[in-house]
C-alpha atoms as a PDB file:
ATOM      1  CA  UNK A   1     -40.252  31.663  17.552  1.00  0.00           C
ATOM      2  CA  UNK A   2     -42.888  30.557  14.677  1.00  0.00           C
ATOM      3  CA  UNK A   3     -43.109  32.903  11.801  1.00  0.00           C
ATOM      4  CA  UNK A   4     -41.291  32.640   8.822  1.00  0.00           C
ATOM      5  CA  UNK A   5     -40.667  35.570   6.287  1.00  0.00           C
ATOM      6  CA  UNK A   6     -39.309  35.592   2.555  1.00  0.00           C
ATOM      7  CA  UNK A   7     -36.771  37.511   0.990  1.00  0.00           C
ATOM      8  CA  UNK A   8     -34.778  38.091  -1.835  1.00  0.00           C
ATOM      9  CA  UNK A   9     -31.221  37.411  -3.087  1.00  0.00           C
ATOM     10  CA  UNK A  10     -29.710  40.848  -4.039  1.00  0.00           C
ATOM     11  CA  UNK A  11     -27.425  41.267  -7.291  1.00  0.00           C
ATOM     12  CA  UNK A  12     -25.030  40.838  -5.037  1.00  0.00           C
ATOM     13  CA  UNK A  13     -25.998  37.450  -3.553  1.00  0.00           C
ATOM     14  CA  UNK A  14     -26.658  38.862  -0.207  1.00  0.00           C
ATOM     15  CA  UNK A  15     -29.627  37.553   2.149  1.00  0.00           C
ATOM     16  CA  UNK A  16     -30.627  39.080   4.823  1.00  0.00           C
ATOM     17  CA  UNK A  17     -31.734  37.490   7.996  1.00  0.00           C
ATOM     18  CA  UNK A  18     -34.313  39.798   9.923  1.00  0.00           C
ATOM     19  CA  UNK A  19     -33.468  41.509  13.017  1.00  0.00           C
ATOM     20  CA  UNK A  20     -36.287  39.722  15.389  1.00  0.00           C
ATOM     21  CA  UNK A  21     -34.150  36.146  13.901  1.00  0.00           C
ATOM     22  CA  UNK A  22     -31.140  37.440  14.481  1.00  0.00           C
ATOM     23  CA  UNK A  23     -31.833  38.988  18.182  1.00  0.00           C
ATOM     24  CA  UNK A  24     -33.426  35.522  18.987  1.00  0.00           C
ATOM     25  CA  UNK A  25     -30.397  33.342  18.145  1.00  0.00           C
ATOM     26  CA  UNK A  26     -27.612  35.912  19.570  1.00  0.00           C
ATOM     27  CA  UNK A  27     -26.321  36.649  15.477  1.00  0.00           C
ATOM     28  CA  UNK A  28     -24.409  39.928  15.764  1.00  0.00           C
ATOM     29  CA  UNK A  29     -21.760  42.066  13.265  1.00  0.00           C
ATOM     30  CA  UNK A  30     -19.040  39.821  12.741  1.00  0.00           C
ATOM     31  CA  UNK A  31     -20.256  36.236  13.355  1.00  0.00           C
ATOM     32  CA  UNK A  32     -19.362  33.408  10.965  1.00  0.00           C
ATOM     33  CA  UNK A  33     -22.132  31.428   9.935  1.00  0.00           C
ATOM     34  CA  UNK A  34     -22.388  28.442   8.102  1.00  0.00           C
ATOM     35  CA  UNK A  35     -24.381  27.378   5.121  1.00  0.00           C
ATOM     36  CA  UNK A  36     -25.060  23.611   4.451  1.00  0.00           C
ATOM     37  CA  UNK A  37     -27.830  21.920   2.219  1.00  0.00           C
ATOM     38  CA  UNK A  38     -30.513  20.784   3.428  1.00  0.00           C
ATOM     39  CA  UNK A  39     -33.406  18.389   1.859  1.00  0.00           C
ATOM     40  CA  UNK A  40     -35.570  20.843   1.046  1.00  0.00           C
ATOM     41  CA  UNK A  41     -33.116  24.417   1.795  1.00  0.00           C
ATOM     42  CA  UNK A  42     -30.268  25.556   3.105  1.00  0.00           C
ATOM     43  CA  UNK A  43     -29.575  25.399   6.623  1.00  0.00           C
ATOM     44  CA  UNK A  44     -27.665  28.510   8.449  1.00  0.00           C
ATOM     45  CA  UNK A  45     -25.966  27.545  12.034  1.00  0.00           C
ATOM     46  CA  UNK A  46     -23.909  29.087  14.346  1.00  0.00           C
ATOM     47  CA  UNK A  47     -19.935  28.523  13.456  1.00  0.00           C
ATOM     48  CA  UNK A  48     -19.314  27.711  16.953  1.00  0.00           C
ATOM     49  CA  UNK A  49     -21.381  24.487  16.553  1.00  0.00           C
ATOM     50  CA  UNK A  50     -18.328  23.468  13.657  1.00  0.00           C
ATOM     51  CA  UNK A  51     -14.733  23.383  13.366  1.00  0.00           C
ATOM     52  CA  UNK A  52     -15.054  25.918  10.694  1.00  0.00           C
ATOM     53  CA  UNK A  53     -11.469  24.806   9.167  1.00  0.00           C
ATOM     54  CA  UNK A  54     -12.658  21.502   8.393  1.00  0.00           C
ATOM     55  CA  UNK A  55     -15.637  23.630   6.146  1.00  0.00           C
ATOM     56  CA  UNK A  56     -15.472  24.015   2.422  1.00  0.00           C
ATOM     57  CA  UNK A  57     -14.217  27.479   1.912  1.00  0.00           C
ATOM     58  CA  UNK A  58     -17.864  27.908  -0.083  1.00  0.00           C
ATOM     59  CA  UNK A  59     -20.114  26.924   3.454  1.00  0.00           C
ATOM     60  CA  UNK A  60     -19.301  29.726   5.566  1.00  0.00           C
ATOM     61  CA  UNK A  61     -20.130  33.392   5.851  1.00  0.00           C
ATOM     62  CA  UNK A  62     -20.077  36.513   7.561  1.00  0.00           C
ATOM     63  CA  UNK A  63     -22.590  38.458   9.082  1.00  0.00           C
ATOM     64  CA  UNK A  64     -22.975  42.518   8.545  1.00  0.00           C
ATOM     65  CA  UNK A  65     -24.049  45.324  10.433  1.00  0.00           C
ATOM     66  CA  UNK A  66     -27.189  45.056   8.792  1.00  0.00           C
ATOM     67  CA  UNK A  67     -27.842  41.823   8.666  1.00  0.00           C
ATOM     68  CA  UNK A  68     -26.508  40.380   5.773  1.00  0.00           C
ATOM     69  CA  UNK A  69     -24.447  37.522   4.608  1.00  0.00           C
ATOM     70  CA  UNK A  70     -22.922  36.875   1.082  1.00  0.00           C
ATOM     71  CA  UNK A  71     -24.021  33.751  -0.427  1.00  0.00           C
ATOM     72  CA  UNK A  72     -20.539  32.518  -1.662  1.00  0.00           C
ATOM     73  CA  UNK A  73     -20.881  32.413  -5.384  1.00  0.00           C
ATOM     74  CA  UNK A  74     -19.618  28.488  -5.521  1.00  0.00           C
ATOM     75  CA  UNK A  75     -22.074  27.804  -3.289  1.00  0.00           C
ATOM     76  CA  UNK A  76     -24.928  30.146  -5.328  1.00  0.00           C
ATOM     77  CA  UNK A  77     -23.721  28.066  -8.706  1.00  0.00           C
ATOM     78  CA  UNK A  78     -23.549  24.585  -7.263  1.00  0.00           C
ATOM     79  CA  UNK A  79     -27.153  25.023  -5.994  1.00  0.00           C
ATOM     80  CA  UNK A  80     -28.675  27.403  -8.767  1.00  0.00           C
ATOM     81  CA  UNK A  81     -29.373  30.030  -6.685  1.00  0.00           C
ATOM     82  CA  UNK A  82     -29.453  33.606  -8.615  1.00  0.00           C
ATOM     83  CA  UNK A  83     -30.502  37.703  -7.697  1.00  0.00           C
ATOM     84  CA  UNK A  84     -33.847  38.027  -7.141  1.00  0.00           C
ATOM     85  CA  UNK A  85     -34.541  34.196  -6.280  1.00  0.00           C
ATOM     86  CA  UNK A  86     -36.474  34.492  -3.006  1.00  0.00           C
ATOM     87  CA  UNK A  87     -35.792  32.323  -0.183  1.00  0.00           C
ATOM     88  CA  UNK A  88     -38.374  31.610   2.978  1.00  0.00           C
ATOM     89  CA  UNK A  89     -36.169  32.178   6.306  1.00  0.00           C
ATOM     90  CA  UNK A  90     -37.947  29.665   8.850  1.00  0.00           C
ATOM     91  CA  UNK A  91     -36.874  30.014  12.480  1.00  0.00           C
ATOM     92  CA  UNK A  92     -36.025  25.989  13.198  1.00  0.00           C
ATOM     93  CA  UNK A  93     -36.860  25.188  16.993  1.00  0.00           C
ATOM     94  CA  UNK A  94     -35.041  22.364  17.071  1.00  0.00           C
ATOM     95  CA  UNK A  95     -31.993  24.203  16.922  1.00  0.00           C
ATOM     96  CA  UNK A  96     -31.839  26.399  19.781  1.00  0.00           C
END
């Protein structure tokens, strides 16, 4: 998969990850997800690659029928992150 697409935080700190990503990496209603820094981002995986219990409470997330995730709000203050900040979602083929 190479495209990437950008969109925005909601008031809510909600992000949501487009369909074609989500049908391409198996991410249905439900799912946990997990949210770690990267370099230059965040990174999103698959909980079943982690022992989610070992996690800060602030790194995981779960998935909606639309789509969405809630960016926990530690995790929004410890990294600056706000509504309306817009974030580039880049499929990353080195994970599948």
């Amino acid at each position: 998969m190479k495209f990437e697409v950008k969109r925005k935080i909601d008031s809510l700190g909600r992000l949501v990850i487009p369909k074609a990503i989500r049908d391409f990496y198996r991410i249905k209603k439900g799912d946990t997800i997990v949210l770690l820094t990267a370099r230059d981002g965040i990174l999103i995986s698959s909980a079943d690659l982690f022992i989610t219990n070992d996690l800060p409470q602030n790194s995981t997330a779960t998935v909606d029928e639309m789509g969405r995730f809630v960016i926990p709000d530690a995790f929004r203050k410890e990294y600056g992150f706000v509504s309306q900040d817009t974030l580039r979602i880049v499929p990353n083929e080195t994970c599948m």
